[in-house]
PDB file of N, CA and C in Angstrom:
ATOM      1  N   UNK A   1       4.935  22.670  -6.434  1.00  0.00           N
ATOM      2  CA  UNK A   1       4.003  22.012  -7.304  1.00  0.00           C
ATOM      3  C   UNK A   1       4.686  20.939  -8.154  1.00  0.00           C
ATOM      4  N   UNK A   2       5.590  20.315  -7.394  1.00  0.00           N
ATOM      5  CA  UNK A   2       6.759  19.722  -7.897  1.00  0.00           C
ATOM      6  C   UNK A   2       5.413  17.912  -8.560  1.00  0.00           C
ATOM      7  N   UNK A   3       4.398  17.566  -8.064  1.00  0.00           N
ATOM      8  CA  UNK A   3       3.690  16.469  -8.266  1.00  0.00           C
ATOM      9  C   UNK A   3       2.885  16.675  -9.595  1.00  0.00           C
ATOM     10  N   UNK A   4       2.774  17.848  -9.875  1.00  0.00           N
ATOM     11  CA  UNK A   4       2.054  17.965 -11.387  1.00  0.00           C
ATOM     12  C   UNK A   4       2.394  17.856 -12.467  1.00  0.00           C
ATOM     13  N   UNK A   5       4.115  17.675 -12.359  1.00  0.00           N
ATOM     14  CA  UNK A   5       5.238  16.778 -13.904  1.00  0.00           C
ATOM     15  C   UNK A   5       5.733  16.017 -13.663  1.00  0.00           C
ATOM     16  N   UNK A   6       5.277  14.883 -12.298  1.00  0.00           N
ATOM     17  CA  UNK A   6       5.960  13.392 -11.936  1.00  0.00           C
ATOM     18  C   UNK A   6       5.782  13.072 -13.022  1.00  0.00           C
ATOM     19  N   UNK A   7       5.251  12.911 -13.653  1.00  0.00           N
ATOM     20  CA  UNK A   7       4.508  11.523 -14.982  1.00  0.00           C
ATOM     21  C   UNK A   7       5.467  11.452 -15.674  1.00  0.00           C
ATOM     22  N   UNK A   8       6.085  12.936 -16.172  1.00  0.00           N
ATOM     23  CA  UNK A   8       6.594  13.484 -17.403  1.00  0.00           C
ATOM     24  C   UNK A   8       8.211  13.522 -16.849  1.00  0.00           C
ATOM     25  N   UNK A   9       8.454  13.713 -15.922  1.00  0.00           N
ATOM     26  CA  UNK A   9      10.037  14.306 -15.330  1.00  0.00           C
ATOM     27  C   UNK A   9      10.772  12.466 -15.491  1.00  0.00           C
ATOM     28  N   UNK A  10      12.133  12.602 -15.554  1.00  0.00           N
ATOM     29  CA  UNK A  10      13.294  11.804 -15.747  1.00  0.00           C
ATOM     30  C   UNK A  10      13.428  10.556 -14.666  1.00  0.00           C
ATOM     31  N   UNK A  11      13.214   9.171 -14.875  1.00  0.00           N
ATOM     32  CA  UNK A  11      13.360   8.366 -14.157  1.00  0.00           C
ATOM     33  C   UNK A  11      14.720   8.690 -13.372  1.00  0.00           C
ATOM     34  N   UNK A  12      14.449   8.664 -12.176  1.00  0.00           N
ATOM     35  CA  UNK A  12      15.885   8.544 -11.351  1.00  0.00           C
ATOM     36  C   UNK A  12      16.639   7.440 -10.908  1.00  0.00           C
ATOM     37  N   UNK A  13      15.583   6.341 -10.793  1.00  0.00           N
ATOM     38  CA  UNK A  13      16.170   5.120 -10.973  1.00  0.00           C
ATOM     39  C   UNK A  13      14.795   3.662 -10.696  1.00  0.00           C
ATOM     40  N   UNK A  14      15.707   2.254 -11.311  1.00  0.00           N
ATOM     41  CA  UNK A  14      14.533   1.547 -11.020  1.00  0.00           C
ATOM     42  C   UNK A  14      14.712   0.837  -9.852  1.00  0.00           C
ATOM     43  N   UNK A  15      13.711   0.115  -9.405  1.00  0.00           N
ATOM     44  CA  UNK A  15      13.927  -0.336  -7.959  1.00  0.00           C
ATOM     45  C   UNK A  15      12.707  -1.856  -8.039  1.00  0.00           C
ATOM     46  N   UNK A  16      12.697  -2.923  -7.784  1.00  0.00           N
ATOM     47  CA  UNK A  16      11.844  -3.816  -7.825  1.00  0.00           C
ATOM     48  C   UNK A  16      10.923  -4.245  -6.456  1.00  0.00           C
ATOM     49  N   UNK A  17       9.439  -4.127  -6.266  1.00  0.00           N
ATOM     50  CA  UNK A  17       9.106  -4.936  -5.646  1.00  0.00           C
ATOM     51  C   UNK A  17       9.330  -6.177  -5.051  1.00  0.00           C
ATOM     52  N   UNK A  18       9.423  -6.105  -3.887  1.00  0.00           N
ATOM     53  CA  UNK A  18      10.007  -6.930  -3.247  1.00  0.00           C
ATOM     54  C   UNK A  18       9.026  -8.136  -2.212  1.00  0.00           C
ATOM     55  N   UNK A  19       7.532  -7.658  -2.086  1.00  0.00           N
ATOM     56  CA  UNK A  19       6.448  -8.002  -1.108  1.00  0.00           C
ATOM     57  C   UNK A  19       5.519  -6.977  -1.002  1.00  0.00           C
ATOM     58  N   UNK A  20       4.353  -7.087  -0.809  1.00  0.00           N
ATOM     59  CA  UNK A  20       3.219  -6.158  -0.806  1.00  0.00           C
ATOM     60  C   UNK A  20       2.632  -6.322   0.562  1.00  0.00           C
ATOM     61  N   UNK A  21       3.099  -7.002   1.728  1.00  0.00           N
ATOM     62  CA  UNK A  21       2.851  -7.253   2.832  1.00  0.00           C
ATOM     63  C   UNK A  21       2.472  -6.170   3.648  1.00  0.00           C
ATOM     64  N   UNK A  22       1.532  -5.364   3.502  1.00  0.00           N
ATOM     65  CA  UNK A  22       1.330  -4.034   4.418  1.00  0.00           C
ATOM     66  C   UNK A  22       1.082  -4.249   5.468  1.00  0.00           C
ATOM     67  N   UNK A  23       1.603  -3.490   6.779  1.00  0.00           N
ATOM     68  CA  UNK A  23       0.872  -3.774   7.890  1.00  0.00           C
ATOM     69  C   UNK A  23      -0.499  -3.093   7.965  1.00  0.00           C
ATOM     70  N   UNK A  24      -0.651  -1.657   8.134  1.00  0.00           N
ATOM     71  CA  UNK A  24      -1.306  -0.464   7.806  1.00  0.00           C
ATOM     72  C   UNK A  24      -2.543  -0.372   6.873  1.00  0.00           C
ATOM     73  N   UNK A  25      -1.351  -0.638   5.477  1.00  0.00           N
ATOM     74  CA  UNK A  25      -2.395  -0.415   3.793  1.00  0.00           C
ATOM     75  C   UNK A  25      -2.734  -0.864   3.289  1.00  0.00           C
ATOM     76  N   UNK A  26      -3.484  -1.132   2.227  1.00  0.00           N
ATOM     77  CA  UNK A  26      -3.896  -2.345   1.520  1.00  0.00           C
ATOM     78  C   UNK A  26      -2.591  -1.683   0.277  1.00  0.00           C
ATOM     79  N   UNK A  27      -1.812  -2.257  -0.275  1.00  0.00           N
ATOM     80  CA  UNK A  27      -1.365  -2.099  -1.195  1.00  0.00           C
ATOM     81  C   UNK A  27      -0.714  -2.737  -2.233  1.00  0.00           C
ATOM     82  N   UNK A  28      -1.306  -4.173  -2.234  1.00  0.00           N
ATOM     83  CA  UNK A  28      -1.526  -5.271  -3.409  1.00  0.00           C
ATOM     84  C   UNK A  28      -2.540  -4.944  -4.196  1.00  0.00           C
ATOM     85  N   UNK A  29      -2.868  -4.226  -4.631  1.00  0.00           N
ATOM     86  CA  UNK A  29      -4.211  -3.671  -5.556  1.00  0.00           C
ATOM     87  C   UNK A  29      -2.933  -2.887  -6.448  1.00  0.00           C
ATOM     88  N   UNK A  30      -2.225  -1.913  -6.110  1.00  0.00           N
ATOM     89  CA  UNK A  30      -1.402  -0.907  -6.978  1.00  0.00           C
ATOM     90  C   UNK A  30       0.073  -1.303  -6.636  1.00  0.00           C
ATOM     91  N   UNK A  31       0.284  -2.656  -6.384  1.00  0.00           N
ATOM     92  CA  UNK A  31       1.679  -2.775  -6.564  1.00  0.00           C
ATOM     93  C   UNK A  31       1.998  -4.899  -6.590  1.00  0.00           C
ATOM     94  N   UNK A  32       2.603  -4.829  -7.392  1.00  0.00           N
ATOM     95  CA  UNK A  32       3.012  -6.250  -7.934  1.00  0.00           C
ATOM     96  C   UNK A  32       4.821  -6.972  -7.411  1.00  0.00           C
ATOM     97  N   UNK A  33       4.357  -7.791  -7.136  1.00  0.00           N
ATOM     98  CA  UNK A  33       5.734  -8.570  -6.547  1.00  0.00           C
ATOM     99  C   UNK A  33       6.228  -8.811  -7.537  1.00  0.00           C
ATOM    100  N   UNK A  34       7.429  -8.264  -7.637  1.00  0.00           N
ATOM    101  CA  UNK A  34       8.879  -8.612  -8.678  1.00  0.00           C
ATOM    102  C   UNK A  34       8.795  -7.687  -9.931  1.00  0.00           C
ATOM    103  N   UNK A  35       7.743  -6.915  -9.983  1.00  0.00           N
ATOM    104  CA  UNK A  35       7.606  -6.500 -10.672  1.00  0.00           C
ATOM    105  C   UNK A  35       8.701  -5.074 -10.686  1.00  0.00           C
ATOM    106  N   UNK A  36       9.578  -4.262 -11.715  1.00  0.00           N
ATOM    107  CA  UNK A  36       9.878  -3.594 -11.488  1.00  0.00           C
ATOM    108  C   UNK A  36       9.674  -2.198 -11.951  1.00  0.00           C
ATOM    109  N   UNK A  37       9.761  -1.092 -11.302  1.00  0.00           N
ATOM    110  CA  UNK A  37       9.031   0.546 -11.428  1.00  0.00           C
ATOM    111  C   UNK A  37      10.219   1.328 -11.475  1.00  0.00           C
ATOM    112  N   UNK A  38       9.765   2.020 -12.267  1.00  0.00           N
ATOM    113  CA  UNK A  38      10.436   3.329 -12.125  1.00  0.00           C
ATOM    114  C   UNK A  38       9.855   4.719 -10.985  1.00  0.00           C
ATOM    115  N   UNK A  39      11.682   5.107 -10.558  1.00  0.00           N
ATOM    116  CA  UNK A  39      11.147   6.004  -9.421  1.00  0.00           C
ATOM    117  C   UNK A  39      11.229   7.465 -10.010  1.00  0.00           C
ATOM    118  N   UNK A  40      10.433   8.177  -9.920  1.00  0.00           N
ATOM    119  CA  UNK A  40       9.631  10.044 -10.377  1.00  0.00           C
ATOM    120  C   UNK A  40      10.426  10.125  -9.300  1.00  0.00           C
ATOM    121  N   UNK A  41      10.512   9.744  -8.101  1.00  0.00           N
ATOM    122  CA  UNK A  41      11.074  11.618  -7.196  1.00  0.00           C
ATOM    123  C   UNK A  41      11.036  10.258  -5.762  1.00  0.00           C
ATOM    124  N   UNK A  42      12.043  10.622  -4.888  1.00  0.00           N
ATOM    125  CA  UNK A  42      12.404  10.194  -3.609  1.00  0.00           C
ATOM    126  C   UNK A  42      12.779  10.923  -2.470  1.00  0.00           C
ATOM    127  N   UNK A  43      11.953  10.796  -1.140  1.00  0.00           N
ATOM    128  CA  UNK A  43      12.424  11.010   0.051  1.00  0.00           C
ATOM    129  C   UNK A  43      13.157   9.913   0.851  1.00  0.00           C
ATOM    130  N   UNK A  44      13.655  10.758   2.233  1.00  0.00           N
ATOM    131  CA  UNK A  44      13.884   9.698   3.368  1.00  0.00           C
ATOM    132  C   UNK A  44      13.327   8.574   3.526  1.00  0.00           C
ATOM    133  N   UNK A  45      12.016   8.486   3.366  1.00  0.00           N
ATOM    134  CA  UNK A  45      11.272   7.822   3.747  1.00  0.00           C
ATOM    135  C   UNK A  45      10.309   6.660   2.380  1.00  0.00           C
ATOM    136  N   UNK A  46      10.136   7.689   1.049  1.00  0.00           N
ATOM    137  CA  UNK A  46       9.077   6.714   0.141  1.00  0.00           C
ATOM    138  C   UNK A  46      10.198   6.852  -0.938  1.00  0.00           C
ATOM    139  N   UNK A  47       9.240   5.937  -1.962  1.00  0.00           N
ATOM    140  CA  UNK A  47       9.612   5.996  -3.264  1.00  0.00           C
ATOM    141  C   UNK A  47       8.395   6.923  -4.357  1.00  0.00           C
ATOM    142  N   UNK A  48       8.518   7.340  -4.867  1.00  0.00           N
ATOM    143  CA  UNK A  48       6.821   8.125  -5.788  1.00  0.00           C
ATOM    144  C   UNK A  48       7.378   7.541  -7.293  1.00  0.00           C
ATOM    145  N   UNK A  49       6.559   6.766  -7.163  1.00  0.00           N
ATOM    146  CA  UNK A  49       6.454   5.611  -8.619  1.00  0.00           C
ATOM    147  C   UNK A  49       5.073   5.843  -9.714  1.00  0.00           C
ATOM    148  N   UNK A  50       5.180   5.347 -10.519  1.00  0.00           N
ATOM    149  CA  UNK A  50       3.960   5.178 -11.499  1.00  0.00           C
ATOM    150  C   UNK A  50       3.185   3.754 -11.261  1.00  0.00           C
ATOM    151  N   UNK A  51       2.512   3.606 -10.506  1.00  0.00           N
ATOM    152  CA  UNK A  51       2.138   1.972  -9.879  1.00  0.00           C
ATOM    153  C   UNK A  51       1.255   1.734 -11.160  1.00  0.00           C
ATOM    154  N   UNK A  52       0.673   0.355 -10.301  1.00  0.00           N
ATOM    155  CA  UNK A  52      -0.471  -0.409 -11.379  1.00  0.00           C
ATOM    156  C   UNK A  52      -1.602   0.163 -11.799  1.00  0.00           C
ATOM    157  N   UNK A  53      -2.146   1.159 -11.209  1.00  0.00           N
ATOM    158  CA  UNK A  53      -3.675   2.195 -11.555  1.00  0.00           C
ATOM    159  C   UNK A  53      -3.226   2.820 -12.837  1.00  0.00           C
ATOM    160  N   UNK A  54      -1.469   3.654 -13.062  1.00  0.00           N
ATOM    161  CA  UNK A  54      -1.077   4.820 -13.929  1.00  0.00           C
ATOM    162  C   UNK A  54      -0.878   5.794 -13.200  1.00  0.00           C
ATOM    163  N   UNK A  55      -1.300   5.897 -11.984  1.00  0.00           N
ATOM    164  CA  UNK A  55      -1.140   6.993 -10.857  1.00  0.00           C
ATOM    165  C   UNK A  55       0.132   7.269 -10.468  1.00  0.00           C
ATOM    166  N   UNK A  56       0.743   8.413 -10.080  1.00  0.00           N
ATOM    167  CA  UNK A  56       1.942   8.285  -9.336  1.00  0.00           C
ATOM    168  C   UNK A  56       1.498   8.310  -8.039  1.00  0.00           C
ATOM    169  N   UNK A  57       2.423   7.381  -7.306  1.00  0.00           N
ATOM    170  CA  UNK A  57       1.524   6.731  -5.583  1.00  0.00           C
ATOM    171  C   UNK A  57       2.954   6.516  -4.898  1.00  0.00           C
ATOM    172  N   UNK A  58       3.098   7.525  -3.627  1.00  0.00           N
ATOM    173  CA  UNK A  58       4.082   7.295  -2.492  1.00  0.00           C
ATOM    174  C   UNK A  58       3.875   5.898  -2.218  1.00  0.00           C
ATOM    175  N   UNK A  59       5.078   5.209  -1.803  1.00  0.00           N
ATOM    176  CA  UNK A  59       4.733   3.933  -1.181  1.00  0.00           C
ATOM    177  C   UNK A  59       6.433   4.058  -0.329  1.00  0.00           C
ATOM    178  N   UNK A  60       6.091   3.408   0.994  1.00  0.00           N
ATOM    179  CA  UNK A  60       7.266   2.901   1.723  1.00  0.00           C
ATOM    180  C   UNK A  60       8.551   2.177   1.078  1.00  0.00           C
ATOM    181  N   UNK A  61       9.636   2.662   1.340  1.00  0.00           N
ATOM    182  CA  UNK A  61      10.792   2.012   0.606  1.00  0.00           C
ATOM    183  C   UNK A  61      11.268   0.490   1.220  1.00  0.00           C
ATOM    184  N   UNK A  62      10.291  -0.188   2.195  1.00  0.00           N
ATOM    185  CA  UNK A  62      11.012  -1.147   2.411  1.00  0.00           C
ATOM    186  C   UNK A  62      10.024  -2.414   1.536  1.00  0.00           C
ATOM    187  N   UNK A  63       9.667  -1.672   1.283  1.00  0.00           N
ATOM    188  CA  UNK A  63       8.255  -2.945  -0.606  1.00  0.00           C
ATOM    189  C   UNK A  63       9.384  -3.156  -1.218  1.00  0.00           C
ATOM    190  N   UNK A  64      10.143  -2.438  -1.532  1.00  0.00           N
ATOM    191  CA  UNK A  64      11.091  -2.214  -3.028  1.00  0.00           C
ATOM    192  C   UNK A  64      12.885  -2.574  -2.201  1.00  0.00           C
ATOM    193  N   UNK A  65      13.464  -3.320  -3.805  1.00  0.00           N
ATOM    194  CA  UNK A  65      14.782  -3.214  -3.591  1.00  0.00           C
ATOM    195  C   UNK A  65      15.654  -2.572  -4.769  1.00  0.00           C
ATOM    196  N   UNK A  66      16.559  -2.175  -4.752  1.00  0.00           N
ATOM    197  CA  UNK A  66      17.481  -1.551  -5.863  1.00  0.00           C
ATOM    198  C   UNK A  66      17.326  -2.456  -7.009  1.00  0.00           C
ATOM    199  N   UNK A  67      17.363  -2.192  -7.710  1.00  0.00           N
ATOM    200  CA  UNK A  67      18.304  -2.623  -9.315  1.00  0.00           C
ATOM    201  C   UNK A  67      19.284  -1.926  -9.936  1.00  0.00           C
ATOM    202  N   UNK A  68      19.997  -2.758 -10.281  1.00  0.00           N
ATOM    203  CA  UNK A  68      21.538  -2.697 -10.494  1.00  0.00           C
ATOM    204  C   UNK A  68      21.519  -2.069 -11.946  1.00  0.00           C
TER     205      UNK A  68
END
């Protein structure tokens, strides 16, 4: 039940939008180019951020790049 204290649990790190170019999703509605987020919790595969709604929302890690 690890998704019910994303909001609240310890940034692990930030990472910046990089393109909202989905093939698949629409996901220029809840995510902004250059803009940068903090990441709640990471797999192989996503990032689980606090996007533009306030929601925490999986999104593909290749939207986003590191920050230093």
């Amino acid at each position: 039940m690890i998704h019910l204290t994303w909001r609240e649990r310890e940034t692990v790190k930030k990472v910046k939008c990089v393109h909202t170019d989905a093939k698949k999703y629409i996901v220029n509605n809840a995510l902004t180019s250059g803009k940068i987020y903090d990441v709640k919790n990471e797999t192989e595969e996503f990032y689980y951020i606090i996007d533009n709604t306030g929601k925490v929302g999986g999104f593909y890690k290749e939207y986003f790049q590191n920050v230093d």
